[in-house]
N, C-alpha and C. Protein backbone atom coordinates (compact mmCIF):
# COMPACT_ATOMS: atom_id res chain seq x y z
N UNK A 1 86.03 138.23 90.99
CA UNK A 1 84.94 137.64 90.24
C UNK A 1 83.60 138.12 90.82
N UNK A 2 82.56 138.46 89.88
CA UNK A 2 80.98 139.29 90.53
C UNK A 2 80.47 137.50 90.74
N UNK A 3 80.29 137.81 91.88
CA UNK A 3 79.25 137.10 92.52
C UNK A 3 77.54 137.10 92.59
N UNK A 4 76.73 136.28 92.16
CA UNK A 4 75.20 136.78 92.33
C UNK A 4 75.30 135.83 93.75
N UNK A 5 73.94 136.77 94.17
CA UNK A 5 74.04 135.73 96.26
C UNK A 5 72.55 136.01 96.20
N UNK A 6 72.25 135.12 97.37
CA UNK A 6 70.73 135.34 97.09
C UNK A 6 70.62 135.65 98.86
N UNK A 7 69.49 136.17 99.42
CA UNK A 7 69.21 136.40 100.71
C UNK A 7 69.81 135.61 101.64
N UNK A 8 70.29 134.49 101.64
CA UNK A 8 71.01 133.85 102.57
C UNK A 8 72.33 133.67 102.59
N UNK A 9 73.09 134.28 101.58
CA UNK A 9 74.64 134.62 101.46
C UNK A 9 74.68 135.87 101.78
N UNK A 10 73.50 137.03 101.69
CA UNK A 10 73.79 138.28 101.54
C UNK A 10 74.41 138.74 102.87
N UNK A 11 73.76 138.78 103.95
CA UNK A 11 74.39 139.26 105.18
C UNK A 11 76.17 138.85 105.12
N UNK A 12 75.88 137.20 104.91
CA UNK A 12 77.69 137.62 105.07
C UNK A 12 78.15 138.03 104.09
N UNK A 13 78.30 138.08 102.99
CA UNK A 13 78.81 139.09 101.79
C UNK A 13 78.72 140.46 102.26
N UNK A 14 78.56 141.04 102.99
CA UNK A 14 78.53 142.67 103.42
C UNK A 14 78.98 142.69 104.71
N UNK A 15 79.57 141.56 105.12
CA UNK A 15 80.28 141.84 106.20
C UNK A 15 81.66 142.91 106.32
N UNK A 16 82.29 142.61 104.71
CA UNK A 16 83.69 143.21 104.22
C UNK A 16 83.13 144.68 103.37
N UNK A 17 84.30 145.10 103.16
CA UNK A 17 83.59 146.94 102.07
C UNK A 17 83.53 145.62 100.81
N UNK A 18 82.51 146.06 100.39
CA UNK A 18 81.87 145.14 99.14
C UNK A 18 80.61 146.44 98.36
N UNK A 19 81.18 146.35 97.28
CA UNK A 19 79.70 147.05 95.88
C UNK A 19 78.77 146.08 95.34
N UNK A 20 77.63 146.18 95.88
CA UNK A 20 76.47 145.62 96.16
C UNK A 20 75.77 146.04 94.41
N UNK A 21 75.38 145.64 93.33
CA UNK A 21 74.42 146.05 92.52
C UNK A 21 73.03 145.06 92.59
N UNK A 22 72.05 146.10 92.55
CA UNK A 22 70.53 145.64 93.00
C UNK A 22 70.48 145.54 90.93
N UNK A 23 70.24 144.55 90.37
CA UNK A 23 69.94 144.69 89.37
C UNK A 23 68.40 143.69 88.64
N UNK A 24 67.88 144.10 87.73
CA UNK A 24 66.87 142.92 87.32
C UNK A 24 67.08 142.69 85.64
N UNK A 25 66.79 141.43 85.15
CA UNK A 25 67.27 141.12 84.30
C UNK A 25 66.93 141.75 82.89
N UNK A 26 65.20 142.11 82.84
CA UNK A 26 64.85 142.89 81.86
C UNK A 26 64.90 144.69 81.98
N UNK A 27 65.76 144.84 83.00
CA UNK A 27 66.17 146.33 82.94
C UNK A 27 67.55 146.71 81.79
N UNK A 28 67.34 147.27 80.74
CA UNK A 28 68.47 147.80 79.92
C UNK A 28 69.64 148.35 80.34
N UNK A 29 69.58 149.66 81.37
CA UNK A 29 70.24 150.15 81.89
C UNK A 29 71.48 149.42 82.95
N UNK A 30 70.36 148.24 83.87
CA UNK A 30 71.40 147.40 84.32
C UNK A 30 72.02 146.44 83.31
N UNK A 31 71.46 146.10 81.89
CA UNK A 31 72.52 145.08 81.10
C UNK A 31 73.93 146.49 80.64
N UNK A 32 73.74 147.62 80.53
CA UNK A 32 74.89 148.31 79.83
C UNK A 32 75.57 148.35 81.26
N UNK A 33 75.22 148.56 82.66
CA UNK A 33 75.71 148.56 83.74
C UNK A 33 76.96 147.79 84.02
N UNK A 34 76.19 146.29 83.70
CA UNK A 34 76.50 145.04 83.79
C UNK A 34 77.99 144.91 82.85
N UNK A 35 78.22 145.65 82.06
CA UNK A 35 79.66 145.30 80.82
C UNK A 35 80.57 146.65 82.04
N UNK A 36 80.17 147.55 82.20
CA UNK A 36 81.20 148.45 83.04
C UNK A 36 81.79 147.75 84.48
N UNK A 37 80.98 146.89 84.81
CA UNK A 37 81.00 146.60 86.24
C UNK A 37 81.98 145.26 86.38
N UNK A 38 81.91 144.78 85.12
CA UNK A 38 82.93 143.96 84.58
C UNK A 38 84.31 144.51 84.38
N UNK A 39 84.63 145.37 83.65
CA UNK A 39 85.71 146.55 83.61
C UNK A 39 86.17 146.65 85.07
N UNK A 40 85.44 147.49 86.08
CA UNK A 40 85.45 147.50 87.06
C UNK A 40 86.22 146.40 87.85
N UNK A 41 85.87 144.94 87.75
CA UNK A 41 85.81 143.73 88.44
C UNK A 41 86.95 143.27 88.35
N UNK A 42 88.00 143.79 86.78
CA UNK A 42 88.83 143.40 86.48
C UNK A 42 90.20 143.77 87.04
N UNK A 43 89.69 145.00 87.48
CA UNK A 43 90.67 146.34 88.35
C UNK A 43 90.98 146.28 89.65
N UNK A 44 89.79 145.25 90.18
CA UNK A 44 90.06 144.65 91.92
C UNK A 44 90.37 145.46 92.68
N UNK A 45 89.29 146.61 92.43
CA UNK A 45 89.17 147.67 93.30
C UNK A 45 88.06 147.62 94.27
N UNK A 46 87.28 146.91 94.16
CA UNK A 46 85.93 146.09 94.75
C UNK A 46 85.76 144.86 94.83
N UNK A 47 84.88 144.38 95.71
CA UNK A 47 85.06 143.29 95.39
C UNK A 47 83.32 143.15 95.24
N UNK A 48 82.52 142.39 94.22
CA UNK A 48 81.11 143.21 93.48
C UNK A 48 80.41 142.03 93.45
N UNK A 49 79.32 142.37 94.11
CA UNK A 49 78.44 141.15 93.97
C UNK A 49 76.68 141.68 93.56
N UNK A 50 76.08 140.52 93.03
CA UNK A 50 74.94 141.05 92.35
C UNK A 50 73.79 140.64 92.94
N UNK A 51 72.61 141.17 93.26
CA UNK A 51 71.51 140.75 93.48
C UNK A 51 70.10 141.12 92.67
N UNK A 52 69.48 139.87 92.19
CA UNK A 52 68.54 139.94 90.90
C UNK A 52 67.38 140.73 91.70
N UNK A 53 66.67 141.93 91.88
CA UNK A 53 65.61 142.31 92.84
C UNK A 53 64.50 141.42 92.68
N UNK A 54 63.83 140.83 91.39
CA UNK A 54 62.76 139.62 91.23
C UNK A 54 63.15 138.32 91.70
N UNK A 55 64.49 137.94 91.85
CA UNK A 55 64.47 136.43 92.49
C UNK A 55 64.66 136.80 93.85
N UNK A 56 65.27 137.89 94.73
CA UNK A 56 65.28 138.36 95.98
C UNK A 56 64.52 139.72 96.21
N UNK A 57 63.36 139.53 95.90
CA UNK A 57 62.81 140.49 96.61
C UNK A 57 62.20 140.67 97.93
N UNK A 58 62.59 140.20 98.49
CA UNK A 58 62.86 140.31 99.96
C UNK A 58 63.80 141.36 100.28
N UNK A 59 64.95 141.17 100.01
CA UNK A 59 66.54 142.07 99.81
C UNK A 59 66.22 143.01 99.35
N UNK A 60 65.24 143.52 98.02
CA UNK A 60 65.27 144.48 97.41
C UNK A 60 64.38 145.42 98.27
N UNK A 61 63.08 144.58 99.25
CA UNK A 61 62.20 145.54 99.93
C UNK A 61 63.19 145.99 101.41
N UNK A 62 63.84 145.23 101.90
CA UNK A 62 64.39 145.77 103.04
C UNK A 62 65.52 146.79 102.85
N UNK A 63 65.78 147.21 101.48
CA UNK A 63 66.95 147.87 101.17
C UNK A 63 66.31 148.96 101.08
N UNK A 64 65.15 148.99 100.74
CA UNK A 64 64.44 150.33 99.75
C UNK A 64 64.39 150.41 98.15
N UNK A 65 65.02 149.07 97.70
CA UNK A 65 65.36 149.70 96.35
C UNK A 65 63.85 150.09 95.33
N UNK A 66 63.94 150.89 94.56
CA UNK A 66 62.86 151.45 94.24
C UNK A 66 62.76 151.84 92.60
N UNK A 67 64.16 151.56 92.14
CA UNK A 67 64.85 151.33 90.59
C UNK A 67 66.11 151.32 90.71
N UNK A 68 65.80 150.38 89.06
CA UNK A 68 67.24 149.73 89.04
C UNK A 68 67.57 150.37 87.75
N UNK A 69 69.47 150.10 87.70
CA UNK A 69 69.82 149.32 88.75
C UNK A 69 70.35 150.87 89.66
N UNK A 70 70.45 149.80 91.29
CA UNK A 70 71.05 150.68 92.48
C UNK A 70 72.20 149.93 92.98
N UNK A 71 72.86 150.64 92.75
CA UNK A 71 74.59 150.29 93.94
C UNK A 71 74.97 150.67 95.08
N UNK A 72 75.24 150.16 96.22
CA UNK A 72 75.09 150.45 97.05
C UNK A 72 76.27 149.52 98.04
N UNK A 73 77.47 150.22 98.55
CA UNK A 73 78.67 150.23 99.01
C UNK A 73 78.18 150.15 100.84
N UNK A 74 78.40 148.60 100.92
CA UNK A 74 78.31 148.07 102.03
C UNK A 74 79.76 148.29 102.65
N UNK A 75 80.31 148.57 104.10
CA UNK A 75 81.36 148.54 105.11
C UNK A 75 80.92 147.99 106.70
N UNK A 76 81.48 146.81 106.72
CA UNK A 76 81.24 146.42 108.21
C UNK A 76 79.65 145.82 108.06
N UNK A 77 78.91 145.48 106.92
CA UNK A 77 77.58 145.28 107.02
C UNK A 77 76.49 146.46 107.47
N UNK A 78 77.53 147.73 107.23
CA UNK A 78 76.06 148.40 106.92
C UNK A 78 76.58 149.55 105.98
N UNK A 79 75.54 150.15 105.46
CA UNK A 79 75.31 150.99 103.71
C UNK A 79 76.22 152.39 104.35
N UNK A 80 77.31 152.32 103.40
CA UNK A 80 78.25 154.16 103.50
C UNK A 80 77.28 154.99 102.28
N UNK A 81 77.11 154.44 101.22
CA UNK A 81 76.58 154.84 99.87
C UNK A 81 75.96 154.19 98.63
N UNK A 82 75.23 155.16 98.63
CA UNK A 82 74.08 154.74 97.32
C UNK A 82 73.70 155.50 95.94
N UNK A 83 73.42 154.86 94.80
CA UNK A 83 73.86 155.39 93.77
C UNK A 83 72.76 154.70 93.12
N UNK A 84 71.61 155.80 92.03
CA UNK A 84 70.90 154.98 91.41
C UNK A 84 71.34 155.49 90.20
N UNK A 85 71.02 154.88 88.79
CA UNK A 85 70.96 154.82 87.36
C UNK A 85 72.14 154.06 86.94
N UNK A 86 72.54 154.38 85.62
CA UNK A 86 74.04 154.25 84.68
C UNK A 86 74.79 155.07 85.06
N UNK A 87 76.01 154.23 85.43
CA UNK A 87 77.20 155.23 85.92
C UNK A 87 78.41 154.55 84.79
N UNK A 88 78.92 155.20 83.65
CA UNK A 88 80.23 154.88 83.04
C UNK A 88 81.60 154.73 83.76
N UNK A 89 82.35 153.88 83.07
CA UNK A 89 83.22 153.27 83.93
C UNK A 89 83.92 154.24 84.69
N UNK A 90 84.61 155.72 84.20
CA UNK A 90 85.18 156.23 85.01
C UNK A 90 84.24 157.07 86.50
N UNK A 91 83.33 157.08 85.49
CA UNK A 91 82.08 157.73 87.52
C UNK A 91 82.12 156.62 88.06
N UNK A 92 81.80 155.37 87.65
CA UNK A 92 81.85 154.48 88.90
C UNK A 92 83.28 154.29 89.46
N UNK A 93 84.29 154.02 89.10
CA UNK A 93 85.56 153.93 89.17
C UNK A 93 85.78 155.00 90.44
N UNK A 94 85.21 156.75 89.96
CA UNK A 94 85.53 157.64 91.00
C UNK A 94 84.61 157.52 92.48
N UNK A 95 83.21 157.01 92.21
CA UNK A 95 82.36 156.76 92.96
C UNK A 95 82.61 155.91 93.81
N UNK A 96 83.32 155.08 93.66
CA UNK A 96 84.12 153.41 94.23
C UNK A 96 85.23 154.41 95.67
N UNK A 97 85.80 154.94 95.07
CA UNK A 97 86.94 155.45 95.15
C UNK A 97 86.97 157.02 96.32
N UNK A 98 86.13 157.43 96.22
CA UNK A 98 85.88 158.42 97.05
C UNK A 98 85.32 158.46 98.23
């Protein structure tokens, strides 16, 4: 199940390999994001949690994020990889995965 967390869940949510999406609500790109990542969620190949960059922007400045949406594949609590724009289900799927 995608989880939204806000700055004080986030650290421990990235303690485990977890896919992080930086998303904001009036971005388009993250609502078509948002239906793949579901696909994704269903496959329990990740385990995916969301962060709104306008209700945590705090999170969004210490990350760098700079547009959305950005994904970004936390291990052990710190970043292996990062990925900005629309990625369709099978690039993210391979992106997850590699």
């Amino acid at each position: 199940m995608i989880k939204h967390v806000n700055e004080k869940e986030f650290e421990n949510e990235i303690k485990n390999r977890v896919l992080v999406d930086f998303f904001a609500t009036w971005c388009g790109p993250c609502k078509m994001l948002s239906l793949v990542m579901d696909k994704i969620d269903k496959k329990d190949i990740i385990p995916i949690i969301k962060v709104d960059i306008d209700e945590e922007s705090n999170l969004a400045e210490q990350y760098g994020i700079t547009a959305v949406p950005t994904l970004i594949i936390f291990e052990n609590g710190k970043e292996v990889k990062r990925q900005t724009g629309f990625m369709n289900e099978d690039e993210l799927e391979n992106w997850v995965m590699k």
